[in-house]
PDB file of N, CA and C in Angstrom:
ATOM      1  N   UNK A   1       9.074  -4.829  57.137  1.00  0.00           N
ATOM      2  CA  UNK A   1       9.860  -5.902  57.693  1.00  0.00           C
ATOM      3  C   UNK A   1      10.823  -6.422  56.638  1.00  0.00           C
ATOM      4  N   UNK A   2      11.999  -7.184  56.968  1.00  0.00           N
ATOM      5  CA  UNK A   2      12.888  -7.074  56.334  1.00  0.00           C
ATOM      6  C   UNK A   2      14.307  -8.172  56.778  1.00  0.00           C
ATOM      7  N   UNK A   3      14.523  -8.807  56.203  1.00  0.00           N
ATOM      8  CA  UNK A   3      15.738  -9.579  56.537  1.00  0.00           C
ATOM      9  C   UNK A   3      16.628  -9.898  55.439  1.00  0.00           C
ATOM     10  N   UNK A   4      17.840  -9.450  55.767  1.00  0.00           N
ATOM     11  CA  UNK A   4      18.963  -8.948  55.145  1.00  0.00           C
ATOM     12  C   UNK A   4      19.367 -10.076  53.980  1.00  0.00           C
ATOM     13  N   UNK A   5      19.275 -10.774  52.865  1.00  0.00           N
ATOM     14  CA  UNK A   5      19.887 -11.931  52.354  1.00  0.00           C
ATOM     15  C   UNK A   5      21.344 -11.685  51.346  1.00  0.00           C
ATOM     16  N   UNK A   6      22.300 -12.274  51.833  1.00  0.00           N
ATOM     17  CA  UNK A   6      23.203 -12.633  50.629  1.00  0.00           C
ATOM     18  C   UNK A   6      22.788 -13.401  49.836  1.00  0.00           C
ATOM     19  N   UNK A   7      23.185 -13.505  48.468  1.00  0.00           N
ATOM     20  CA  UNK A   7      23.041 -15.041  47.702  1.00  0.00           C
ATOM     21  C   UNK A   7      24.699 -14.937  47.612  1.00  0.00           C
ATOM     22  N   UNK A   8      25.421 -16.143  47.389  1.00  0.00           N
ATOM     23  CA  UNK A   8      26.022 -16.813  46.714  1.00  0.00           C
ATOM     24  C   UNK A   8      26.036 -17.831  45.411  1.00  0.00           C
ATOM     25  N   UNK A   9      26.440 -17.771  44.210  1.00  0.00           N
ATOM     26  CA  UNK A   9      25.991 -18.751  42.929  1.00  0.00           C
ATOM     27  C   UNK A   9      27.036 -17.948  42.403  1.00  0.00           C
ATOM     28  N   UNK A  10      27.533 -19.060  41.221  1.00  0.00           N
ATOM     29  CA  UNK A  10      28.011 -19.111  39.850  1.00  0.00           C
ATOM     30  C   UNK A  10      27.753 -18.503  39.426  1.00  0.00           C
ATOM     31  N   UNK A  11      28.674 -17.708  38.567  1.00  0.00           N
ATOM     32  CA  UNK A  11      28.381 -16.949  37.164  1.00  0.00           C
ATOM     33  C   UNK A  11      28.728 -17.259  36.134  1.00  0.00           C
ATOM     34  N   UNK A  12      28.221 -17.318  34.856  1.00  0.00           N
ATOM     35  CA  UNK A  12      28.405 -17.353  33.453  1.00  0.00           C
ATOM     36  C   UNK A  12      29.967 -17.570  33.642  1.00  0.00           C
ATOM     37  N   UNK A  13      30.703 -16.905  33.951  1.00  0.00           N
ATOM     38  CA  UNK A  13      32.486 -17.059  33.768  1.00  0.00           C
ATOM     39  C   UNK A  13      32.627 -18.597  34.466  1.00  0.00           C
ATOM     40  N   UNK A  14      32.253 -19.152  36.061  1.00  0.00           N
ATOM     41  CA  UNK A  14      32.445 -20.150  36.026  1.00  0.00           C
ATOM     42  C   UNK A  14      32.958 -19.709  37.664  1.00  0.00           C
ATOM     43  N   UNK A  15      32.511 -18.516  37.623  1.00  0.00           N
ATOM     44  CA  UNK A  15      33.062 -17.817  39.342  1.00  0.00           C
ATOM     45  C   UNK A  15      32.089 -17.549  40.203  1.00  0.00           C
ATOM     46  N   UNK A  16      32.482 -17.395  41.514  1.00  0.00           N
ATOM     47  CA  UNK A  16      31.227 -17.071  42.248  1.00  0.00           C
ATOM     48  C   UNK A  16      31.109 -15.728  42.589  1.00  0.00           C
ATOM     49  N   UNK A  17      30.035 -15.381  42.424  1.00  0.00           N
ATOM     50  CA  UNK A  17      29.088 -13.577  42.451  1.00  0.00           C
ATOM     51  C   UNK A  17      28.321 -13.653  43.545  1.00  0.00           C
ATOM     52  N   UNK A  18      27.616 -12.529  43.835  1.00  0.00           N
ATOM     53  CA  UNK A  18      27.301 -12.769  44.591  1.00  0.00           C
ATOM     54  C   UNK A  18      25.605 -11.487  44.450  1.00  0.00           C
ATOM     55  N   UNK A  19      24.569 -11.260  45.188  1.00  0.00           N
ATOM     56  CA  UNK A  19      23.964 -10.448  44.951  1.00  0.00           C
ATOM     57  C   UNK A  19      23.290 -10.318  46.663  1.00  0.00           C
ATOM     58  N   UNK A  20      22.616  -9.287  46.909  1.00  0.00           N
ATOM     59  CA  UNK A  20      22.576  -8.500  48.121  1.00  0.00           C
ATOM     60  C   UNK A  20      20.852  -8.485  48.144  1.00  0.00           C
ATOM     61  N   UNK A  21      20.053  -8.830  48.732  1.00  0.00           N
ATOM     62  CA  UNK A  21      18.584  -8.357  48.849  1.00  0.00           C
ATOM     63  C   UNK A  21      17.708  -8.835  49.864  1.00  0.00           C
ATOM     64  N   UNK A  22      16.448  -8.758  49.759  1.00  0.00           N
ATOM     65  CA  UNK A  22      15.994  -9.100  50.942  1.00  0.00           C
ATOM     66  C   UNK A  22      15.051 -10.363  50.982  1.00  0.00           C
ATOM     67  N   UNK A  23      14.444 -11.217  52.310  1.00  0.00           N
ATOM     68  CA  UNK A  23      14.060 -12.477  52.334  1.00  0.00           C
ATOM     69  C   UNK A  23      12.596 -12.131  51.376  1.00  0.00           C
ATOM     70  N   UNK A  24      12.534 -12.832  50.618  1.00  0.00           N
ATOM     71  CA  UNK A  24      11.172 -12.481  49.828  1.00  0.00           C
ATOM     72  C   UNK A  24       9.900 -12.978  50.774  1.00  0.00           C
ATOM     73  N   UNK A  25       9.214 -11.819  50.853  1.00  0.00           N
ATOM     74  CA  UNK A  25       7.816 -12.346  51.622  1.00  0.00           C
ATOM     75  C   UNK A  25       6.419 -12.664  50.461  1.00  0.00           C
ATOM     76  N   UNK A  26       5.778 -13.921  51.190  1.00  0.00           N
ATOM     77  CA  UNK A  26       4.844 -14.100  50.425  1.00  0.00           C
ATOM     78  C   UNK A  26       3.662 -13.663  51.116  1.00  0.00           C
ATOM     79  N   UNK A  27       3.657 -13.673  52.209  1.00  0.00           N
ATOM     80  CA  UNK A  27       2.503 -12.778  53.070  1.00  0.00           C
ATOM     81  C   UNK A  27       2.624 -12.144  53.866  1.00  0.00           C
ATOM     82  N   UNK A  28       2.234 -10.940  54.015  1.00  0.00           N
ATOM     83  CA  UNK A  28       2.619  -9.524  55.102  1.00  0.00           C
ATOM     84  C   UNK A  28       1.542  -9.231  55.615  1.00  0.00           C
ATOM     85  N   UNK A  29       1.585  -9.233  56.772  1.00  0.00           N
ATOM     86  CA  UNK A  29       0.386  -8.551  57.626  1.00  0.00           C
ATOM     87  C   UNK A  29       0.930  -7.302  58.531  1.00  0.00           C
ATOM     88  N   UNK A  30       0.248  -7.685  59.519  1.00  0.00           N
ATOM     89  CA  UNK A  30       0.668  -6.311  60.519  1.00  0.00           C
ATOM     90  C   UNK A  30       1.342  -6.297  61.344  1.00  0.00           C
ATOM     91  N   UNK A  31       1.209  -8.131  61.697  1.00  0.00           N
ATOM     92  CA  UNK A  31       2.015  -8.385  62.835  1.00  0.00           C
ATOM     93  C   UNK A  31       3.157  -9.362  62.191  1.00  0.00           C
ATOM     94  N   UNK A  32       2.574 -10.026  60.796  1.00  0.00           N
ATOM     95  CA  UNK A  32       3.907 -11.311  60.641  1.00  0.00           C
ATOM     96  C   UNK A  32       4.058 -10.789  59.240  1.00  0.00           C
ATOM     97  N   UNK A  33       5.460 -11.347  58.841  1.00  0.00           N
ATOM     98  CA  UNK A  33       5.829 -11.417  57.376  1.00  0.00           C
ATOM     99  C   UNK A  33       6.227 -12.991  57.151  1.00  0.00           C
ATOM    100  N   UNK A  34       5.875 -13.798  56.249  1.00  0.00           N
ATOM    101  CA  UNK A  34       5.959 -14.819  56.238  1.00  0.00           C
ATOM    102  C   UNK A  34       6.507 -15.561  54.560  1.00  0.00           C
ATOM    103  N   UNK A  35       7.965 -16.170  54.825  1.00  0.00           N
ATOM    104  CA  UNK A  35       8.069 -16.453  53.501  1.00  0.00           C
ATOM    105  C   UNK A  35       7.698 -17.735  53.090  1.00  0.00           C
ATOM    106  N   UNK A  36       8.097 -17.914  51.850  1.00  0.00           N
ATOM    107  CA  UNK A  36       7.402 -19.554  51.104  1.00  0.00           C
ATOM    108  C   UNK A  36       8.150 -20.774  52.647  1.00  0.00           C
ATOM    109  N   UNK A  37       7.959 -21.711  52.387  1.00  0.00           N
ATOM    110  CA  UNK A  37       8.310 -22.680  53.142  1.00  0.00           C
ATOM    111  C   UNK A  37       9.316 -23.528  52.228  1.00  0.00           C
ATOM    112  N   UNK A  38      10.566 -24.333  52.888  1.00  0.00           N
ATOM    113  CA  UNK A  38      11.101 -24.765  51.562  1.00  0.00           C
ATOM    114  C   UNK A  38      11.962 -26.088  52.441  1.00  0.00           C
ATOM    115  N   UNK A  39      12.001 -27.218  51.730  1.00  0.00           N
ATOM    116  CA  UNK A  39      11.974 -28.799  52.060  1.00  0.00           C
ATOM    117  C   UNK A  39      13.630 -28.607  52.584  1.00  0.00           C
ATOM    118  N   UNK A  40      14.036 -29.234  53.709  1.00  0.00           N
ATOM    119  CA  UNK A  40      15.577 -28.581  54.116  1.00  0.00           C
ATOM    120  C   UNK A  40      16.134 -30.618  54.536  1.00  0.00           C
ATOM    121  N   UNK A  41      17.223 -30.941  54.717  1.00  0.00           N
ATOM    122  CA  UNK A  41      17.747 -32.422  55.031  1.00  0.00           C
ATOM    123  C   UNK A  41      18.338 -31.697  56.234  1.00  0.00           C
ATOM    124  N   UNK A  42      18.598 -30.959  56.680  1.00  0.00           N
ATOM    125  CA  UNK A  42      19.343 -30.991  57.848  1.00  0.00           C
ATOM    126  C   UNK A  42      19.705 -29.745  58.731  1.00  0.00           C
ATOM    127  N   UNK A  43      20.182 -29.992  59.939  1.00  0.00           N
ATOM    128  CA  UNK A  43      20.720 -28.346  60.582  1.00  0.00           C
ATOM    129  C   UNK A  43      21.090 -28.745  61.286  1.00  0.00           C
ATOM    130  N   UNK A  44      22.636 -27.945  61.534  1.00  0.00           N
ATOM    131  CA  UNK A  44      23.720 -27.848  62.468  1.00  0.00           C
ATOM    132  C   UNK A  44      23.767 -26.489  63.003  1.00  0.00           C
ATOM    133  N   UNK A  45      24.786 -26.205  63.936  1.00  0.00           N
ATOM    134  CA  UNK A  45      25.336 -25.118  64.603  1.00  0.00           C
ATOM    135  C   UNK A  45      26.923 -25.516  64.726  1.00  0.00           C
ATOM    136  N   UNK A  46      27.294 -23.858  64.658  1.00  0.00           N
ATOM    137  CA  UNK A  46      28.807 -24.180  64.570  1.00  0.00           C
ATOM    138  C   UNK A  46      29.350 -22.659  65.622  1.00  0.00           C
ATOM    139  N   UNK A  47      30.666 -22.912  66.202  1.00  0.00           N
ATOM    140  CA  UNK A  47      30.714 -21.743  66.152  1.00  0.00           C
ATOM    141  C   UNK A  47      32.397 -21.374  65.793  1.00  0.00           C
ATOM    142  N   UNK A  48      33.176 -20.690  65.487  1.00  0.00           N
ATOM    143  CA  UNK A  48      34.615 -20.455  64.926  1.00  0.00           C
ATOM    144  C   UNK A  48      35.368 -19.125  66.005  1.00  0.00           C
ATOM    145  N   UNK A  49      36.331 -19.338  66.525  1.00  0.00           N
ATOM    146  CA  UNK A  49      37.116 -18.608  67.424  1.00  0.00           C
ATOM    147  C   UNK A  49      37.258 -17.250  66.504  1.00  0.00           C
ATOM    148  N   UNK A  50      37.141 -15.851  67.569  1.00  0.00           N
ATOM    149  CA  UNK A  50      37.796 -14.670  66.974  1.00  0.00           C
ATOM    150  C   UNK A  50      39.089 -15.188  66.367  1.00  0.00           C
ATOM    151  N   UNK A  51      39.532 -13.740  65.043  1.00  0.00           N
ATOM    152  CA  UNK A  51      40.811 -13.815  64.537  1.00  0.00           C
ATOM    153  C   UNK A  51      40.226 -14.845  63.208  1.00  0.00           C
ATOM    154  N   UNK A  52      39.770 -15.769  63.011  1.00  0.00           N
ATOM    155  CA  UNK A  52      39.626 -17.068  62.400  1.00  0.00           C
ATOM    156  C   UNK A  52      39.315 -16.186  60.829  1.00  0.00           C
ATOM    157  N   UNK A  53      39.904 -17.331  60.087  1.00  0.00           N
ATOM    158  CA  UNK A  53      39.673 -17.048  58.709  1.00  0.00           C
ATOM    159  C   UNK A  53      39.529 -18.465  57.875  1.00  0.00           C
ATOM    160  N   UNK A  54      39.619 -18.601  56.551  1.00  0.00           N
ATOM    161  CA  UNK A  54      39.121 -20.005  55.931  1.00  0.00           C
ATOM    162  C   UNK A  54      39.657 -19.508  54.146  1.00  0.00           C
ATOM    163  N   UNK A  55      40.590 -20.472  53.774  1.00  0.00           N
ATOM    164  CA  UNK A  55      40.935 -19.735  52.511  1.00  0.00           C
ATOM    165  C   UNK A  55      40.260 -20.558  51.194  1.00  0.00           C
ATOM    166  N   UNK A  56      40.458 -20.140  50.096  1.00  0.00           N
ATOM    167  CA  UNK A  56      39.241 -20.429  48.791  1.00  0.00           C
ATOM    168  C   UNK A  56      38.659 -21.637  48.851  1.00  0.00           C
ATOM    169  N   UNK A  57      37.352 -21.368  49.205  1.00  0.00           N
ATOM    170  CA  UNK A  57      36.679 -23.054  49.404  1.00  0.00           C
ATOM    171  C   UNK A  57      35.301 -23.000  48.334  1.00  0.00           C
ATOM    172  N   UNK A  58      34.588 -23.521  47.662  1.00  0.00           N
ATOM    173  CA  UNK A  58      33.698 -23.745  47.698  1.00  0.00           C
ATOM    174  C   UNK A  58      32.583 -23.925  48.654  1.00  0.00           C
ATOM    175  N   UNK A  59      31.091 -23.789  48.986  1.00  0.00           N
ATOM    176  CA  UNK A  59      30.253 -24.288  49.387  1.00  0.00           C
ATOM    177  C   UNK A  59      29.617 -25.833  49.435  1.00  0.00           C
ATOM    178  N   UNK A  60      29.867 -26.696  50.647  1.00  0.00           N
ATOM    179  CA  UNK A  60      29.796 -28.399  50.489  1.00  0.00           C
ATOM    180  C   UNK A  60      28.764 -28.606  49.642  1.00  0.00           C
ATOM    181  N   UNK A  61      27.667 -27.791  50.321  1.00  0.00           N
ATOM    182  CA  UNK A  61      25.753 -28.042  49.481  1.00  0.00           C
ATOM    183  C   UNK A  61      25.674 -26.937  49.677  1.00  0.00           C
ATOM    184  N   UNK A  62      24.392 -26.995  48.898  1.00  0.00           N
ATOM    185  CA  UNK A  62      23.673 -25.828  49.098  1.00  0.00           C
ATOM    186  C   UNK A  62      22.910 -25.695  50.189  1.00  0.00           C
ATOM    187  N   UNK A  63      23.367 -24.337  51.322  1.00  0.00           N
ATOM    188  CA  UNK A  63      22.991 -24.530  52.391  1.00  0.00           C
ATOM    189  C   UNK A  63      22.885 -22.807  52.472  1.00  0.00           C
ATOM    190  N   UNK A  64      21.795 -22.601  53.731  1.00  0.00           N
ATOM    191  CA  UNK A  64      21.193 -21.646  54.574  1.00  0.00           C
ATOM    192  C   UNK A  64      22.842 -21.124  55.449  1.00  0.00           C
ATOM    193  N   UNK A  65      23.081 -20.278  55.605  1.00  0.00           N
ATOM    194  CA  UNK A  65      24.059 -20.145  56.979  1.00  0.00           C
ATOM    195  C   UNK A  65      23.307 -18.493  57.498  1.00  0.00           C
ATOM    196  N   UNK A  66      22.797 -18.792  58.809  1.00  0.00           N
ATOM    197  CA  UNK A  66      22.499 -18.010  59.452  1.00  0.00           C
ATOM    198  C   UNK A  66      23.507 -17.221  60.075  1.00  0.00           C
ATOM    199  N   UNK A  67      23.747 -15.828  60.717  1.00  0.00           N
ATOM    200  CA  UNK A  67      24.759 -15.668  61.384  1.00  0.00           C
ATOM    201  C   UNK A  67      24.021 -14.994  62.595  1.00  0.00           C
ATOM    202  N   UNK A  68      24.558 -15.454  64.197  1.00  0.00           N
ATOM    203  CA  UNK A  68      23.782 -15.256  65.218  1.00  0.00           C
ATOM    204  C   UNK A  68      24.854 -14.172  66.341  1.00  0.00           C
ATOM    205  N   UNK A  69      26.438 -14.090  65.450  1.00  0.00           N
ATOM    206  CA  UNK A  69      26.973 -13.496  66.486  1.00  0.00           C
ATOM    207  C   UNK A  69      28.239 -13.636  65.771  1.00  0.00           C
ATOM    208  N   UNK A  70      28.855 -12.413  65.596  1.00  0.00           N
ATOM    209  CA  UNK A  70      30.048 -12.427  65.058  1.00  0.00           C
ATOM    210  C   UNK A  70      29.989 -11.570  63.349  1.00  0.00           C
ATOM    211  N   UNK A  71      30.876 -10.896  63.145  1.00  0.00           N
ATOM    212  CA  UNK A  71      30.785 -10.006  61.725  1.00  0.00           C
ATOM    213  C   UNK A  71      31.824 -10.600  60.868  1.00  0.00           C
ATOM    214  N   UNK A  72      31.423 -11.177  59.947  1.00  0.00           N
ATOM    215  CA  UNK A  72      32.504 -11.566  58.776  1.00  0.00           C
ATOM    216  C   UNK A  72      32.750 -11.124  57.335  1.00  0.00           C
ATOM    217  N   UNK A  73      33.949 -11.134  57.078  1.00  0.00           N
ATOM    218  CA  UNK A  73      33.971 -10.405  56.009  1.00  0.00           C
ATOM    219  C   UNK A  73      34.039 -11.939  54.526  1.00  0.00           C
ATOM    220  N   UNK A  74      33.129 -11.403  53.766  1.00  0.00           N
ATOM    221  CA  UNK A  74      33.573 -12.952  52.253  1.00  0.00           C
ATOM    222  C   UNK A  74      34.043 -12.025  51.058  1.00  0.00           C
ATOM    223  N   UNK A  75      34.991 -12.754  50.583  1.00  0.00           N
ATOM    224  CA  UNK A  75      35.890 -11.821  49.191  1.00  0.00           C
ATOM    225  C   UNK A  75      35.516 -12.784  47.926  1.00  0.00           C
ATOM    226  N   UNK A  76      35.445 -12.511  47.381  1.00  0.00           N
ATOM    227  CA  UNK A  76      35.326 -13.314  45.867  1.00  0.00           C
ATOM    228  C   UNK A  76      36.726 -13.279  45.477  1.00  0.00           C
ATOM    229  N   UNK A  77      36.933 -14.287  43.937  1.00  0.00           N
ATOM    230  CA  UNK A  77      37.906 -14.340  43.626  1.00  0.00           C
ATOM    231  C   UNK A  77      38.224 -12.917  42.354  1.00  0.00           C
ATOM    232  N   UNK A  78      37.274 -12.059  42.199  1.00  0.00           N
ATOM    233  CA  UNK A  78      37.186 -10.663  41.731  1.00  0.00           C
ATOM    234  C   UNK A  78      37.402  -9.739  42.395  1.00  0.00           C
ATOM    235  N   UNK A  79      37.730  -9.995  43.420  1.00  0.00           N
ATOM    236  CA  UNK A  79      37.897  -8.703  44.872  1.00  0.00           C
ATOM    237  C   UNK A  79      36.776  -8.291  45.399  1.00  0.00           C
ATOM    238  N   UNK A  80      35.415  -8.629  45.001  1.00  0.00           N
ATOM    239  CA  UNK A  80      34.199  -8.260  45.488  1.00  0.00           C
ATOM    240  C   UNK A  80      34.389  -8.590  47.165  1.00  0.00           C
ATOM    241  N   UNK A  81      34.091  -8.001  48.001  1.00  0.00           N
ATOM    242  CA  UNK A  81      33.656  -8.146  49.660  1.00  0.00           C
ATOM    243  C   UNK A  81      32.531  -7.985  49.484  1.00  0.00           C
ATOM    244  N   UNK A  82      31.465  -8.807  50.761  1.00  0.00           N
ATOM    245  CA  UNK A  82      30.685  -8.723  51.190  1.00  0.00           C
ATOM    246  C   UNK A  82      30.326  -8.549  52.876  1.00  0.00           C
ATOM    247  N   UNK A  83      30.445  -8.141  53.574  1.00  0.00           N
ATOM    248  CA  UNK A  83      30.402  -8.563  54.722  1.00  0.00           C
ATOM    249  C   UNK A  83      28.662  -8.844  55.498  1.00  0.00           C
ATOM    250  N   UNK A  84      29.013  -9.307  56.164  1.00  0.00           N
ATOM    251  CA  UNK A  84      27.646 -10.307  56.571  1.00  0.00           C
ATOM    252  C   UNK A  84      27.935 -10.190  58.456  1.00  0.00           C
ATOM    253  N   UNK A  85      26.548  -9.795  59.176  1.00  0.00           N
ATOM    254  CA  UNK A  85      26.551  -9.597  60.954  1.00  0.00           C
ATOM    255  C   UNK A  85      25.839 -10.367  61.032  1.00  0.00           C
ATOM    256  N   UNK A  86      25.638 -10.474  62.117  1.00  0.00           N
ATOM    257  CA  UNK A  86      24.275 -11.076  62.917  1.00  0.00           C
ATOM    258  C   UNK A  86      22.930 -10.792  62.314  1.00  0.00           C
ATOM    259  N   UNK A  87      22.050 -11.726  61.992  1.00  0.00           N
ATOM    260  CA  UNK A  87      21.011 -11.480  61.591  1.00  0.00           C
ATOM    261  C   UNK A  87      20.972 -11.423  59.978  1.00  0.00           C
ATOM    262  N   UNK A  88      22.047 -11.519  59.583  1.00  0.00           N
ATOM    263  CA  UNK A  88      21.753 -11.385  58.012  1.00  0.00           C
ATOM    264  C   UNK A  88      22.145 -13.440  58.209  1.00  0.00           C
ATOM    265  N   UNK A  89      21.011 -13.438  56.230  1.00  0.00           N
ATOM    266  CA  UNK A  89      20.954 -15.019  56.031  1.00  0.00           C
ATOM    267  C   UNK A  89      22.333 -15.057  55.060  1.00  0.00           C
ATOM    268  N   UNK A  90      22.992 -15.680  54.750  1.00  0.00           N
ATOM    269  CA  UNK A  90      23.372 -16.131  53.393  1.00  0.00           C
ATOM    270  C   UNK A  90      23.009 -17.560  52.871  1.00  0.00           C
ATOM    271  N   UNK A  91      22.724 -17.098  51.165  1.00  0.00           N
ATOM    272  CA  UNK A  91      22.195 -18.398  50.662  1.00  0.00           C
ATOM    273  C   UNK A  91      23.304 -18.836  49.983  1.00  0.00           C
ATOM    274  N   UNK A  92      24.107 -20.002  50.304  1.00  0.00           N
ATOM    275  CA  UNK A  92      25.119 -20.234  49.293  1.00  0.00           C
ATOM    276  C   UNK A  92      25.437 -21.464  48.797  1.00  0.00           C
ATOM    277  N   UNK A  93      25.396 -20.906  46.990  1.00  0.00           N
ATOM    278  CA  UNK A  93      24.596 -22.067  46.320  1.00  0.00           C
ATOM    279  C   UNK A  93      26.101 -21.963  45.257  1.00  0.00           C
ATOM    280  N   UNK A  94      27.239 -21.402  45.517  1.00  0.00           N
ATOM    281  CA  UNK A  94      28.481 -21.628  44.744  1.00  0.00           C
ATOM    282  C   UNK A  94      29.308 -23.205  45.186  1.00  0.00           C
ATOM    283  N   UNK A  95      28.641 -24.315  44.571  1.00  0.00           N
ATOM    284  CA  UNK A  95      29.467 -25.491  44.743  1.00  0.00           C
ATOM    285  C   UNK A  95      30.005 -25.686  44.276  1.00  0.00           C
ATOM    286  N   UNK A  96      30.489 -25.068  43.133  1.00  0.00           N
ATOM    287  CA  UNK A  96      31.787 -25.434  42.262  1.00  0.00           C
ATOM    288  C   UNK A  96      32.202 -23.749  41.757  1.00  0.00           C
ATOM    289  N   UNK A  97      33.056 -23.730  40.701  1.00  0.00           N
ATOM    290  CA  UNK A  97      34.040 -22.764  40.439  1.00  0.00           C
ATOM    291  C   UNK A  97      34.856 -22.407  41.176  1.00  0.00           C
ATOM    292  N   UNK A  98      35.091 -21.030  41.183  1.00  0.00           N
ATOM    293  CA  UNK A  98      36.332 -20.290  42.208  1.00  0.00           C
ATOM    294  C   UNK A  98      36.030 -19.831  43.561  1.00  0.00           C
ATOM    295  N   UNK A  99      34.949 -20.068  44.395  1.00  0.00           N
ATOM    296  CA  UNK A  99      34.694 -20.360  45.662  1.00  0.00           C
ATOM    297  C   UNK A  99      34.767 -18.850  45.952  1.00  0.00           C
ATOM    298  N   UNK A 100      34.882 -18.800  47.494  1.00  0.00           N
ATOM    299  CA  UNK A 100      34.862 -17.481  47.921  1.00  0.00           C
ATOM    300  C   UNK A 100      35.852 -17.686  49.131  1.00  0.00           C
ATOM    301  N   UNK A 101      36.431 -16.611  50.091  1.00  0.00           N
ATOM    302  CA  UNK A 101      36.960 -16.983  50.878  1.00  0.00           C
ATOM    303  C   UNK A 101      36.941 -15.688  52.502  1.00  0.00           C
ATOM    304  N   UNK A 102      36.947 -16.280  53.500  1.00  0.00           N
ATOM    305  CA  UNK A 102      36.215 -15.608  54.578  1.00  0.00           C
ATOM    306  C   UNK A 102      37.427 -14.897  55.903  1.00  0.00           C
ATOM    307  N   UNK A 103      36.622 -14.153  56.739  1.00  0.00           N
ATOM    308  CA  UNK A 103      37.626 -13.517  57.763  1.00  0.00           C
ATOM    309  C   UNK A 103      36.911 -12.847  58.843  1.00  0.00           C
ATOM    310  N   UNK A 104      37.026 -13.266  60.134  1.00  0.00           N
ATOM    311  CA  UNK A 104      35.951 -12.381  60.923  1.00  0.00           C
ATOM    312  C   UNK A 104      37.270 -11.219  61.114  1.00  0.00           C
ATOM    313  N   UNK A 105      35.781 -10.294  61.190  1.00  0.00           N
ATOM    314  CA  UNK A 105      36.386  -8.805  61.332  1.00  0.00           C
ATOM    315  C   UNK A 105      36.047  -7.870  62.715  1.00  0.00           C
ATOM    316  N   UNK A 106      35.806  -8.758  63.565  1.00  0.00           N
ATOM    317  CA  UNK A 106      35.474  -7.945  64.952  1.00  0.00           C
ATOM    318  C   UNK A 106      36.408  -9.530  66.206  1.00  0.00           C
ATOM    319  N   UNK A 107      35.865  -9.172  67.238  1.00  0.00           N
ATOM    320  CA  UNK A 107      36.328  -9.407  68.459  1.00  0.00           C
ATOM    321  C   UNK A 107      35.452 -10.807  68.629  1.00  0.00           C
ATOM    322  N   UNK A 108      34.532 -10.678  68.120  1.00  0.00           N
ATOM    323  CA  UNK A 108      33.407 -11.533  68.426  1.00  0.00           C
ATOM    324  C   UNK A 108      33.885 -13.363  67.940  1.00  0.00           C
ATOM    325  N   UNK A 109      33.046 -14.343  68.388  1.00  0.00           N
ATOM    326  CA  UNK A 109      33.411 -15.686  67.688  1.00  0.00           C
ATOM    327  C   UNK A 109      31.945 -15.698  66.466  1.00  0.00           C
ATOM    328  N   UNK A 110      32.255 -16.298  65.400  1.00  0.00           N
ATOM    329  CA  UNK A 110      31.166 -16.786  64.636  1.00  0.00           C
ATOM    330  C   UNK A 110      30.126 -17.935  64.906  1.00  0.00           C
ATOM    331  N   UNK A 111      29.156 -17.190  65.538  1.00  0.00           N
ATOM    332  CA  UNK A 111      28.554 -18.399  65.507  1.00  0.00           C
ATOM    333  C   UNK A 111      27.339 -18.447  64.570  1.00  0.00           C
ATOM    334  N   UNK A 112      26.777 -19.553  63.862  1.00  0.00           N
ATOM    335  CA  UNK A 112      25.703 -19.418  63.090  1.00  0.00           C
ATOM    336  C   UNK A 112      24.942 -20.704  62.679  1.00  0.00           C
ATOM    337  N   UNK A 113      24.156 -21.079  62.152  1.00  0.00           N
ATOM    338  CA  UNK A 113      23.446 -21.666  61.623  1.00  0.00           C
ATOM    339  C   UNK A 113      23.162 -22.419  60.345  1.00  0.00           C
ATOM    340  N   UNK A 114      23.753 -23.621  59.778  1.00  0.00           N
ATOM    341  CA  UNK A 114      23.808 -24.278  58.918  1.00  0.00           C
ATOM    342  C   UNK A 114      22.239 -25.148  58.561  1.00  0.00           C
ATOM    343  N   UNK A 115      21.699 -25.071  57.356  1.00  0.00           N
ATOM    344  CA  UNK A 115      20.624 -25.103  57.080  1.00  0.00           C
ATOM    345  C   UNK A 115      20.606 -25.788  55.737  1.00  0.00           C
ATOM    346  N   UNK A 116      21.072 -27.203  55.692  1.00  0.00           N
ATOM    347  CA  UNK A 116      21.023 -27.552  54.606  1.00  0.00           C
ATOM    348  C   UNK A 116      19.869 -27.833  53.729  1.00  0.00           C
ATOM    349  N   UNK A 117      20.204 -27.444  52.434  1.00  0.00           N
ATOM    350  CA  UNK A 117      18.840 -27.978  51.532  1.00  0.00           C
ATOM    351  C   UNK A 117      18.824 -28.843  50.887  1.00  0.00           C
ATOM    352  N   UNK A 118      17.747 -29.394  50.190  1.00  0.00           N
ATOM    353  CA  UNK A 118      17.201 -30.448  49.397  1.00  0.00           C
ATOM    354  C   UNK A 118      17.678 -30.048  48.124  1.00  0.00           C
TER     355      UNK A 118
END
C-alpha cells in the first residue's frame, strides 16, 4: 500500500526543492496501513477552473493539499517540475524563499483539499 507524497521545503540556498516519496506507514496489516496521527487547525476545499494557473507564490502555512480531481503541473524557481493527479498528497512547507509556481495540465478543474497544520 502506498500513497504518493510530494514534499515542498526550503533549501540551504534559500529556494524551494522539493522531494518525491511515499506516506510513511507506522502500521501495516493486511487490510489497513495506518500513518502517525498529526494535530491539524483547519480544512477547507477549493476548487480552480480548467486552463487556470497561479504565478511565484509561496505557501500561506504549512498545509496538507490533497488533490481529488484535476492534474497539475508545479515548477520551481530551478526549472524542477513536479506534477501531482488525483490522489497524490502534497506537503508544503516552502513559506518563504522563491516559492514555486503552478498550471493545470488536463481538461479537468482542480479540486482538492487544504489541510492546515499546527
Amino acid at each position: 500500500m502506498s500513497i504518493r507524497l510530494v514534499h515542498f521545503f526550503v533549501g540551504e540556498d534559500g529556494e524551494t526543492r522539493f522531494t518525491v516519496s511515499t506516506v510513511p506507514w507506522t502500521t501495516e496489516g493486511a487490510l489497513n496501513a495506518i500513518s502517525d496521527e498529526e494535530t491539524v487547525l483547519g480544512i477547507r476545499f477549493e476548487e480552480t477552473a480548467p486552463g487556470s494557473a497561479l504565478a511565484w507564490h509561496d505557501a500561506p502555512q504549512r498545509q496538507y493539499v490533497i488533490t481529488l480531481a484535476g492534474t497539475i503541473e508545479f515548477e520551481m524557481r530551478s526549472g524542477e517540475r513536479v506534477t501531482i493527479a488525483p490522489g497524490d498528497v502534497l506537503l508544503a512547507e516552502d513559506v518563504t524563499g522563491g516559492g514555486h509556481r503552478w498550471r493545470l495540465i488536463d481538461d479537468e478543474p482542480w479540486r482538492r483539499v487544504y489541510v492546515t497544520l499546527a
